[in-house]
Each structure stands twice: as structure tokens, then as C-alpha cells.
PDB file of N, CA and C in Angstrom:
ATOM      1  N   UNK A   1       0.840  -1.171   0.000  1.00  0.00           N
ATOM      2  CA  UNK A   1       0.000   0.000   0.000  1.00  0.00           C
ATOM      3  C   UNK A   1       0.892   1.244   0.000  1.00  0.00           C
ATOM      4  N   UNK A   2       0.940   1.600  -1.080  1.00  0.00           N
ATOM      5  CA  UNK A   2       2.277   3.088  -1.175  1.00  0.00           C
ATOM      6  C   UNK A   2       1.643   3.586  -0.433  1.00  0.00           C
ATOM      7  N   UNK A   3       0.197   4.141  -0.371  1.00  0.00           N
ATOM      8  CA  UNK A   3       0.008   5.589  -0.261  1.00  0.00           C
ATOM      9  C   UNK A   3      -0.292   5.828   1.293  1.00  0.00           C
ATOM     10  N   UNK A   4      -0.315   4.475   2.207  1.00  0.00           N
ATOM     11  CA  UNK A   4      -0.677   4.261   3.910  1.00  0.00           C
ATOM     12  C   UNK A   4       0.424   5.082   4.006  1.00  0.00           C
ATOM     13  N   UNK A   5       0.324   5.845   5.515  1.00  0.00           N
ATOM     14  CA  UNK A   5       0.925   7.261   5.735  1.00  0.00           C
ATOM     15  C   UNK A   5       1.757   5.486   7.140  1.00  0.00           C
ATOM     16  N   UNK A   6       1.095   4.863   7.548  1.00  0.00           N
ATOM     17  CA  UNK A   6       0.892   4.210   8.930  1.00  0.00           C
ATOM     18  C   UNK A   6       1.948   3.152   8.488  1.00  0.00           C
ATOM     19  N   UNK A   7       2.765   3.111   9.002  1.00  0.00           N
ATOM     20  CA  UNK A   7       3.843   2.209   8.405  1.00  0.00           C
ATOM     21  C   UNK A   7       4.873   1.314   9.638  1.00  0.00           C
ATOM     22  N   UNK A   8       5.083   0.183  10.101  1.00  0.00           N
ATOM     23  CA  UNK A   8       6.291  -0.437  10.964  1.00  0.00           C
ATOM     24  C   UNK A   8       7.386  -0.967  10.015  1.00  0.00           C
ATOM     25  N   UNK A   9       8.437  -0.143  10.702  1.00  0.00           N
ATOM     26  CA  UNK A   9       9.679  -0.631  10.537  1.00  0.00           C
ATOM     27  C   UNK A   9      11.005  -0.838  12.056  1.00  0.00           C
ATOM     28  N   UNK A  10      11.786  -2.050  11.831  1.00  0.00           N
ATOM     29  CA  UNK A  10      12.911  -1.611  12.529  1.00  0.00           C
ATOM     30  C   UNK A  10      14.075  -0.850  11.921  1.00  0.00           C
ATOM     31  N   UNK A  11      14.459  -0.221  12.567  1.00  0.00           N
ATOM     32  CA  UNK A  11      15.550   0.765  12.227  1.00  0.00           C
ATOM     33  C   UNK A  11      16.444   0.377  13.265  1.00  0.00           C
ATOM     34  N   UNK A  12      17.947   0.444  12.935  1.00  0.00           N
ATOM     35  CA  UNK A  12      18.762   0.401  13.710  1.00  0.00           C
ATOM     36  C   UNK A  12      20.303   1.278  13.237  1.00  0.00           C
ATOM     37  N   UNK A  13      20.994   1.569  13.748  1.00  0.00           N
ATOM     38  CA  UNK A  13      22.318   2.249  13.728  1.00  0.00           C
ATOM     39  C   UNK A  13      23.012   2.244  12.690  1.00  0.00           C
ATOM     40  N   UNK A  14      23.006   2.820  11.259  1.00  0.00           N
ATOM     41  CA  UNK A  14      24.134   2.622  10.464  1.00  0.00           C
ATOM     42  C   UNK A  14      25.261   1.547  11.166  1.00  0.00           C
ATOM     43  N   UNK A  15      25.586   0.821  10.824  1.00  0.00           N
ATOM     44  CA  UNK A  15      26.831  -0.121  10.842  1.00  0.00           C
ATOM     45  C   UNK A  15      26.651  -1.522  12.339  1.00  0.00           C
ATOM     46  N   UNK A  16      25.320  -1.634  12.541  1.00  0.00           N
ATOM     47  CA  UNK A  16      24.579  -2.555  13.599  1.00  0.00           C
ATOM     48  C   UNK A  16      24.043  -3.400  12.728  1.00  0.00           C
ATOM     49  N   UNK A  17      23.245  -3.365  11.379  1.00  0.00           N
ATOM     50  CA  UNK A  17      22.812  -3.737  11.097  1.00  0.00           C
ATOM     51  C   UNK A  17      22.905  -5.244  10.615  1.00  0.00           C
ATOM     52  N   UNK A  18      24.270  -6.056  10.896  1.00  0.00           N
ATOM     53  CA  UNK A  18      24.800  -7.249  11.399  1.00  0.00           C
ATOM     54  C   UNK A  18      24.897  -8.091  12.190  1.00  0.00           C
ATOM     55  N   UNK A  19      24.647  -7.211  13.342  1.00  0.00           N
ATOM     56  CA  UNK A  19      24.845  -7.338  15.020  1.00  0.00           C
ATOM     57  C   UNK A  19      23.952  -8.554  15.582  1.00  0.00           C
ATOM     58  N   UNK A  20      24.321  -9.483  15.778  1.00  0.00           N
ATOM     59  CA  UNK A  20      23.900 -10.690  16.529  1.00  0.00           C
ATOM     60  C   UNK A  20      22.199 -10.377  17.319  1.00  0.00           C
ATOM     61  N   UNK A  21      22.297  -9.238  18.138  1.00  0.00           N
ATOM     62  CA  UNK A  21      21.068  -8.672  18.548  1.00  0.00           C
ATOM     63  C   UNK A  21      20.022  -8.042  17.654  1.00  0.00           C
ATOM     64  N   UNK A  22      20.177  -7.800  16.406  1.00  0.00           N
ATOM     65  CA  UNK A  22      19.752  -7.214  15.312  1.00  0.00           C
ATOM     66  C   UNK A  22      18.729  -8.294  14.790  1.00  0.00           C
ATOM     67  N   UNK A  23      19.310  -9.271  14.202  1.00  0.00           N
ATOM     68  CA  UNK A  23      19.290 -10.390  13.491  1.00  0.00           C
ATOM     69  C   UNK A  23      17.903 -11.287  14.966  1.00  0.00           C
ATOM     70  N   UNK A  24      18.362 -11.235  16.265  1.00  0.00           N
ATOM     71  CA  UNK A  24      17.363 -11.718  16.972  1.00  0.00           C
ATOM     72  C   UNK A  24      16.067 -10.981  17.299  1.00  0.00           C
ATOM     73  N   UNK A  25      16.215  -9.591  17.000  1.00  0.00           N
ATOM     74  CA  UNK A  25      15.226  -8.699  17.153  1.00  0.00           C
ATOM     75  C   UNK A  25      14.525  -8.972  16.353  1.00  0.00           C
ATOM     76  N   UNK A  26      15.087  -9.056  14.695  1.00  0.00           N
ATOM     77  CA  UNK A  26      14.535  -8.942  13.287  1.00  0.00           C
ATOM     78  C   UNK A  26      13.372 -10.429  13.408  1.00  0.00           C
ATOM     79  N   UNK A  27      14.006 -11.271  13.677  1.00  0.00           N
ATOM     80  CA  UNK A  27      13.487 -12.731  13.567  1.00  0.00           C
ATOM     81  C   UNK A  27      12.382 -12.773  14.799  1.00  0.00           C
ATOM     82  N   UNK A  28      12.321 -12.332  15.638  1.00  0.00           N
ATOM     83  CA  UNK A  28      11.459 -12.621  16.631  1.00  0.00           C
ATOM     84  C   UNK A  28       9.969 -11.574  16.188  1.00  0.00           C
ATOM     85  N   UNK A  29      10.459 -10.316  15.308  1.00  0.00           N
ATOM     86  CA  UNK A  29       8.922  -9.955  15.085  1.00  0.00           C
ATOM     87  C   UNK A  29       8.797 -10.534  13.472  1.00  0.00           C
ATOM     88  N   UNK A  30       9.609 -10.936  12.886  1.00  0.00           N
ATOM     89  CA  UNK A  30       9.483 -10.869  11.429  1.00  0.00           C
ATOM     90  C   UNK A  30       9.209 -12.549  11.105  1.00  0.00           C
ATOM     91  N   UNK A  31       7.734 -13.273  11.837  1.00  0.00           N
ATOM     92  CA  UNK A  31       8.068 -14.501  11.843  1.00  0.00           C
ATOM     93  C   UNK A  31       6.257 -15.219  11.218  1.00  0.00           C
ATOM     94  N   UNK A  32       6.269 -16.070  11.255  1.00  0.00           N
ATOM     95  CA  UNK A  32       4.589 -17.012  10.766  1.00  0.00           C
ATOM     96  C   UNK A  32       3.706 -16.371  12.135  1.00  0.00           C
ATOM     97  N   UNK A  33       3.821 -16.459  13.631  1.00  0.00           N
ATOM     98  CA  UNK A  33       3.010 -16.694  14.530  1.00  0.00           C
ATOM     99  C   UNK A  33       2.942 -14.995  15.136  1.00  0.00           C
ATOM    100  N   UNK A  34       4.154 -14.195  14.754  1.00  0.00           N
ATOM    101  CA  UNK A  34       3.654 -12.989  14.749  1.00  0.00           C
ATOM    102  C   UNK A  34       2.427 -12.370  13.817  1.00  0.00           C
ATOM    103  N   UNK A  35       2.917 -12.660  12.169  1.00  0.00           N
ATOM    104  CA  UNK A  35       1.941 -12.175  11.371  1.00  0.00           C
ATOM    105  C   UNK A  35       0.632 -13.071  11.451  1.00  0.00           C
ATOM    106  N   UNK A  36       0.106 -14.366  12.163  1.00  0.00           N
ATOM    107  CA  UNK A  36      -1.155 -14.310  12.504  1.00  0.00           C
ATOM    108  C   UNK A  36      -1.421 -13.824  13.200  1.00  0.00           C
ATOM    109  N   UNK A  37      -1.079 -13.306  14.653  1.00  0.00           N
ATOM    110  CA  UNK A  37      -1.503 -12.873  15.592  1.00  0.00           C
ATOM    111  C   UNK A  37      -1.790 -11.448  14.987  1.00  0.00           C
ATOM    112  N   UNK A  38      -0.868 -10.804  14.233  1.00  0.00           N
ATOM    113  CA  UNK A  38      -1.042  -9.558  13.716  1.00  0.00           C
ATOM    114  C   UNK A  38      -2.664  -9.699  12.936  1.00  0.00           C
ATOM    115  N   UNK A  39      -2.928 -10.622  12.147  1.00  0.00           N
ATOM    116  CA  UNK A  39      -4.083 -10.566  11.030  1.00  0.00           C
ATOM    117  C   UNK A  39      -5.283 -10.867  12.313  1.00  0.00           C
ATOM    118  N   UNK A  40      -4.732 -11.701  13.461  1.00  0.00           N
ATOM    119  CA  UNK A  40      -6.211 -12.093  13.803  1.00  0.00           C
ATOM    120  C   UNK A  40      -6.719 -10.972  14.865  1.00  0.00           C
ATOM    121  N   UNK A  41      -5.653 -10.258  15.133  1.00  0.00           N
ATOM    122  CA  UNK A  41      -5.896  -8.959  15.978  1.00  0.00           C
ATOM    123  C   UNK A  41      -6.068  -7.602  15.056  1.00  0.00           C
ATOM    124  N   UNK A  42      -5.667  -7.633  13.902  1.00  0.00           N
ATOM    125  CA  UNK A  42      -6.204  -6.401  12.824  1.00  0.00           C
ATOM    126  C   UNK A  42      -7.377  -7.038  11.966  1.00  0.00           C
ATOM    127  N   UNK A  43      -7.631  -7.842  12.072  1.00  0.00           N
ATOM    128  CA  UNK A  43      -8.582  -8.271  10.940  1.00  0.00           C
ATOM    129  C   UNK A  43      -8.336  -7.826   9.369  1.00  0.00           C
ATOM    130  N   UNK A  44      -7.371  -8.232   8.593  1.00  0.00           N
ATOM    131  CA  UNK A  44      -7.153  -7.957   7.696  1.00  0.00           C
ATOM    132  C   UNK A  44      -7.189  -6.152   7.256  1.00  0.00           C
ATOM    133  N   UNK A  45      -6.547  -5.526   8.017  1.00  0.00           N
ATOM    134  CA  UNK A  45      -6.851  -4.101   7.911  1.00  0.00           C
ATOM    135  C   UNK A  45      -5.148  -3.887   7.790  1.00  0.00           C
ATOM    136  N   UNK A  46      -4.018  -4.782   7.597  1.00  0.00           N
ATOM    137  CA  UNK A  46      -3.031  -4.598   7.716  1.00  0.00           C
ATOM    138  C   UNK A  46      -2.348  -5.454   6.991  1.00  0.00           C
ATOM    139  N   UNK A  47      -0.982  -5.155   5.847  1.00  0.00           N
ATOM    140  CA  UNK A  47      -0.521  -6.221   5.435  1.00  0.00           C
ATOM    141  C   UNK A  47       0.983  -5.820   6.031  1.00  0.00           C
ATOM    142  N   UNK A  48       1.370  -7.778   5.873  1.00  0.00           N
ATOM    143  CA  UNK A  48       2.684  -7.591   6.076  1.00  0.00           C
ATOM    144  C   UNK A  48       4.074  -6.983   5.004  1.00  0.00           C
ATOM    145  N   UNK A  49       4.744  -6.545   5.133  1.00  0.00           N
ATOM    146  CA  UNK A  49       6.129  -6.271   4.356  1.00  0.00           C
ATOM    147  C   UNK A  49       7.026  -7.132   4.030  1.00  0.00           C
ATOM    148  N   UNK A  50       7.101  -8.042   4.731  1.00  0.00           N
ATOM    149  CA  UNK A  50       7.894  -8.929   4.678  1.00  0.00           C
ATOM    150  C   UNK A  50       8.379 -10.321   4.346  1.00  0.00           C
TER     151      UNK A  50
END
């Protein structure tokens, strides 16, 4: 959806973006049982990015 103003992202530190903690952050929201919980708590009013 280009034109949604409403947007999640992680952002992290120019030159972190490798970082062992990064990579566990990334994976723990960027996963199957997040994005249902996401759809069954938005009701399809939200897509994923990822």
C-alpha cells in the first residue's frame, strides 16, 4: 500500500545492522506466529512487508 501514511519498521544504527542482537530482534517480530496474531488482531486491515 504506497500511499498508507501508517507504516512499521525496525531501524537500527548505520553499521549494527549485522549485530547478533539485530538479526534476533529482526526474527522474533518478522516470523509465521507474529503475522497471525497480527491478522487475527487487525482483521485484515493490515498487510505484512515482509
Amino acid at each position: 500500500m504506497a500511499d498508507n501514511p501508517y507504516r512499521n519498521f525496525i531501524a537500527v544504527k548505520s553499521g549494527n545492522e549485522n549485530e547478533a542482537w539485530v538479526k534476533t530482534l529482526v526474527a522474533s517480530y518478522q516470523n509465521e506466529a507474529v503475522k497471525a496474531e497480527f491478522d487475527k488482531v487487525y482483521k485484515g486491515t493490515g498487510i505484512s512487508a515482509y
